[in-house]
C-alpha atoms as a PDB file:
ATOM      1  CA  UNK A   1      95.400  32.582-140.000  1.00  0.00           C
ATOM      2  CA  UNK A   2      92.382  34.555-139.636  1.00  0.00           C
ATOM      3  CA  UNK A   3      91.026  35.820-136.082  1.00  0.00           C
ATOM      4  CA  UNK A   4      87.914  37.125-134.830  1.00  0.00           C
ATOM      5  CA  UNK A   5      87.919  38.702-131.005  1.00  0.00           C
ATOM      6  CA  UNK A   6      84.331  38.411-129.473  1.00  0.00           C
ATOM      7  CA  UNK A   7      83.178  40.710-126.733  1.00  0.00           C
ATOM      8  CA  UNK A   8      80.824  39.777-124.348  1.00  0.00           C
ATOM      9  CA  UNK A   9      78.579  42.211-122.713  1.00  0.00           C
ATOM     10  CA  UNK A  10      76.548  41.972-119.937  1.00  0.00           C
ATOM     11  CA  UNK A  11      73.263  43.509-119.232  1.00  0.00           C
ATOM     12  CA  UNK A  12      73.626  45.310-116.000  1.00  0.00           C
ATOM     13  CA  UNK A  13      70.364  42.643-114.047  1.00  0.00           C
ATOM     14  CA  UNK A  14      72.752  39.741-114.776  1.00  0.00           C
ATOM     15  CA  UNK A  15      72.283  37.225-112.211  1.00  0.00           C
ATOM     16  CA  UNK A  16      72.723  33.607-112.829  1.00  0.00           C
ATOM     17  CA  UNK A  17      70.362  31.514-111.514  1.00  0.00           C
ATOM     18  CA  UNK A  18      69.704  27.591-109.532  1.00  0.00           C
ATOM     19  CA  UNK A  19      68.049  25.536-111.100  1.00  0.00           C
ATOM     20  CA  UNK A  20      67.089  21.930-110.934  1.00  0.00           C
ATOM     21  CA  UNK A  21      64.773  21.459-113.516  1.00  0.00           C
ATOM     22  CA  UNK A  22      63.317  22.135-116.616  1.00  0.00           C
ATOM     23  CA  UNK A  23      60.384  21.630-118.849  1.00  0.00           C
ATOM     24  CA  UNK A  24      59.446  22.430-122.502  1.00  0.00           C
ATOM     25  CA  UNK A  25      59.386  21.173-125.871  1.00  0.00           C
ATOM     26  CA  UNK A  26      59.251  22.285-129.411  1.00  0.00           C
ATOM     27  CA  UNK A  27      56.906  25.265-130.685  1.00  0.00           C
ATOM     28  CA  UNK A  28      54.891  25.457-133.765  1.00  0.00           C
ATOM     29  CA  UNK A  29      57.916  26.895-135.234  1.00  0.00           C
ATOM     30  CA  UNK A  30      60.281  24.183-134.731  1.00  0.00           C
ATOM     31  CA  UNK A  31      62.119  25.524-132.088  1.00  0.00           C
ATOM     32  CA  UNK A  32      63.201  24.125-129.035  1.00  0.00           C
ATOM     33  CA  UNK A  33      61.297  26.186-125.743  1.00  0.00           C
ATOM     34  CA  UNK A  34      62.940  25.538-122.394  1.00  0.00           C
ATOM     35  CA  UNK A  35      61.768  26.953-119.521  1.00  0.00           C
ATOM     36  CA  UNK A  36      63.465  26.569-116.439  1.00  0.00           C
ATOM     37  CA  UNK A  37      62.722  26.091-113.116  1.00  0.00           C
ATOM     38  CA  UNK A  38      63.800  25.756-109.179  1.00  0.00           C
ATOM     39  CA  UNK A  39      61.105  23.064-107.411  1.00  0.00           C
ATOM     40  CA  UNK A  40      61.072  23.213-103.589  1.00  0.00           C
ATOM     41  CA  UNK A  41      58.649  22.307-101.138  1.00  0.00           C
ATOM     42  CA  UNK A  42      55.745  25.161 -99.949  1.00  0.00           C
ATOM     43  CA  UNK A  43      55.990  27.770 -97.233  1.00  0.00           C
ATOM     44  CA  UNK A  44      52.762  27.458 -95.321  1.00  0.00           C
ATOM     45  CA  UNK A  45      51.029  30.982 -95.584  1.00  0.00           C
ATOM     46  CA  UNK A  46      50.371  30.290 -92.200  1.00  0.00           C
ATOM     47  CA  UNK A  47      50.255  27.865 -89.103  1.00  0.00           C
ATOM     48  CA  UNK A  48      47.796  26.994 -85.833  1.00  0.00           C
ATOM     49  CA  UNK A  49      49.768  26.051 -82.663  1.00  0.00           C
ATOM     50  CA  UNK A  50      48.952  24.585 -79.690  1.00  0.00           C
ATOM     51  CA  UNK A  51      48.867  26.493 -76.830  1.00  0.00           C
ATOM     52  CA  UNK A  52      49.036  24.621 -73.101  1.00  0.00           C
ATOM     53  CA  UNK A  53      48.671  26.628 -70.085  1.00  0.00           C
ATOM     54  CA  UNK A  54      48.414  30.523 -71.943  1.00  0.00           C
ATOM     55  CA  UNK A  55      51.699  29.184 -73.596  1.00  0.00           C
ATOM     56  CA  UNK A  56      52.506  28.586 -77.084  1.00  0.00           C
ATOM     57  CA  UNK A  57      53.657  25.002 -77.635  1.00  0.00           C
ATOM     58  CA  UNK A  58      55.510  23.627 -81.329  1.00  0.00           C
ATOM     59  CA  UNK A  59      52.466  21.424 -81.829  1.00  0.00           C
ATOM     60  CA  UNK A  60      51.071  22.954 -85.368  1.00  0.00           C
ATOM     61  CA  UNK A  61      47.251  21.897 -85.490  1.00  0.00           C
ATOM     62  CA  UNK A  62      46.475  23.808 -88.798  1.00  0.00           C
ATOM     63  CA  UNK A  63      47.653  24.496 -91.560  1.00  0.00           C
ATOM     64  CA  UNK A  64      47.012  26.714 -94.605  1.00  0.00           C
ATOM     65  CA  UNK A  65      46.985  25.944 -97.198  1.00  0.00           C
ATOM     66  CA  UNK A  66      45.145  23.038 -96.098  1.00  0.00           C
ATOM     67  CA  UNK A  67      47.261  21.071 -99.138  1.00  0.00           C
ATOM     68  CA  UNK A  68      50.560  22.115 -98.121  1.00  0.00           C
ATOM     69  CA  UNK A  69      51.434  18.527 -97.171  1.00  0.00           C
ATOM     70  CA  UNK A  70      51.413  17.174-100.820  1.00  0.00           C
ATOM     71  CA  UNK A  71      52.339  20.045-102.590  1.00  0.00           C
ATOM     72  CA  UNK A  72      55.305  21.206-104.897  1.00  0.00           C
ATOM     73  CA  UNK A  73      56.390  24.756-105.998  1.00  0.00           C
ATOM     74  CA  UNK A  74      58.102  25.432-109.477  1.00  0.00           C
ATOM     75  CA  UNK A  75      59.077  28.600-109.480  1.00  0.00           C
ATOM     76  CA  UNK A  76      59.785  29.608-113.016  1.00  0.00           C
ATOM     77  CA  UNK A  77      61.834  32.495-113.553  1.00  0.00           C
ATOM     78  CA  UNK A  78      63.335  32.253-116.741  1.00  0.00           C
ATOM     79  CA  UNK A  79      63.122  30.044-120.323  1.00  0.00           C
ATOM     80  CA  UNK A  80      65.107  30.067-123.812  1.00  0.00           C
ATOM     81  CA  UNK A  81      63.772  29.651-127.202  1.00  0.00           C
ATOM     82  CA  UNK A  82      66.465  28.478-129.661  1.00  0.00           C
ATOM     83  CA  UNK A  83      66.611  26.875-133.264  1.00  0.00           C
ATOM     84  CA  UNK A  84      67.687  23.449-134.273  1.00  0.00           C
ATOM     85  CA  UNK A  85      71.380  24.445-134.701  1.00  0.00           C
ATOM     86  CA  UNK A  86      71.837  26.221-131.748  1.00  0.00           C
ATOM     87  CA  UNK A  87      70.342  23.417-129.784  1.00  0.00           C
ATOM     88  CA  UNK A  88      72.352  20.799-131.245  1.00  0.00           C
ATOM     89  CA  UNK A  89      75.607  22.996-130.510  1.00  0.00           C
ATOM     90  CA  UNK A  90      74.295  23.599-126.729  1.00  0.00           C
ATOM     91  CA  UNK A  91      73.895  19.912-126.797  1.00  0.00           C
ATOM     92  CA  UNK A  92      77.552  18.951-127.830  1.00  0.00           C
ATOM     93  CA  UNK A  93      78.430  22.060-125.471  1.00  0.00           C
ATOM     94  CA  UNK A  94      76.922  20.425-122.560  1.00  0.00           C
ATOM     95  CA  UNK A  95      78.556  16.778-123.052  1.00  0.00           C
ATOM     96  CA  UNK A  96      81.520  18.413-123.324  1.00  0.00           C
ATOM     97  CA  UNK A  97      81.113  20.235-119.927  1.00  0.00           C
ATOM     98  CA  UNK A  98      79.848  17.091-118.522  1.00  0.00           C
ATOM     99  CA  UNK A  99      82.869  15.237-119.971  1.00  0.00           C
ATOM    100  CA  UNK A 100      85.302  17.174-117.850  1.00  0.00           C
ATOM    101  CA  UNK A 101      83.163  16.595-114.403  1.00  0.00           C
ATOM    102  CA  UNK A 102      83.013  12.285-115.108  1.00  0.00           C
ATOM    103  CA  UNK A 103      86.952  12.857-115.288  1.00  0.00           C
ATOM    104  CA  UNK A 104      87.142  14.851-112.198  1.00  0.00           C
END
């Protein structure tokens, strides 16, 4: 039987990230672009408050921006561009990993 020993290296900014989302498609090319993505709500770049009596109360009468309300962020850090075979391996990859969770 013939063996082959793989080394993994790691670049030293490794850092897995969250995500919970993604979005792409397929480029000219033919290859599959995914780019992924954390979504969370806004942080207001900054508030109004009430203030009663020369003291600050919790009642926020402004906001800015002024459509923080109905806003979303996706904060895209980080994407993969990969051919049809290493997709479809990444695919059966996946099910597997997801496989061994439904049996948990």
């Amino acid at each position: 039987m013939e063996k082959l020993k793989i080394k993994y290296k790691f670049n030293n900014e490794y850092n897995p990230k969250y995500i919970n989302g993604a979005i792409g498609g397929v480029n000219p090319s033919g290859e599959i672009v995914i780019n992924f993505y954390l979504e969370r709500r806004p942080i207001p770049n900054s508030t109004v408050i009430e203030v009663k009596d020369g003291l600050p109360t919790n009642n926020i009468i402004g906001i800015e921006p002024e459509d923080f309300g109905t806003s979303m962020i996706r904060f895209m850090e980080n994407g993969v561009i990969m051919n049809y075979q290493t997709a479809k391996e990444v695919h059966r990859w996946l099910g597997e990993q997801l496989k061994q969770i439904e049996n948990l």
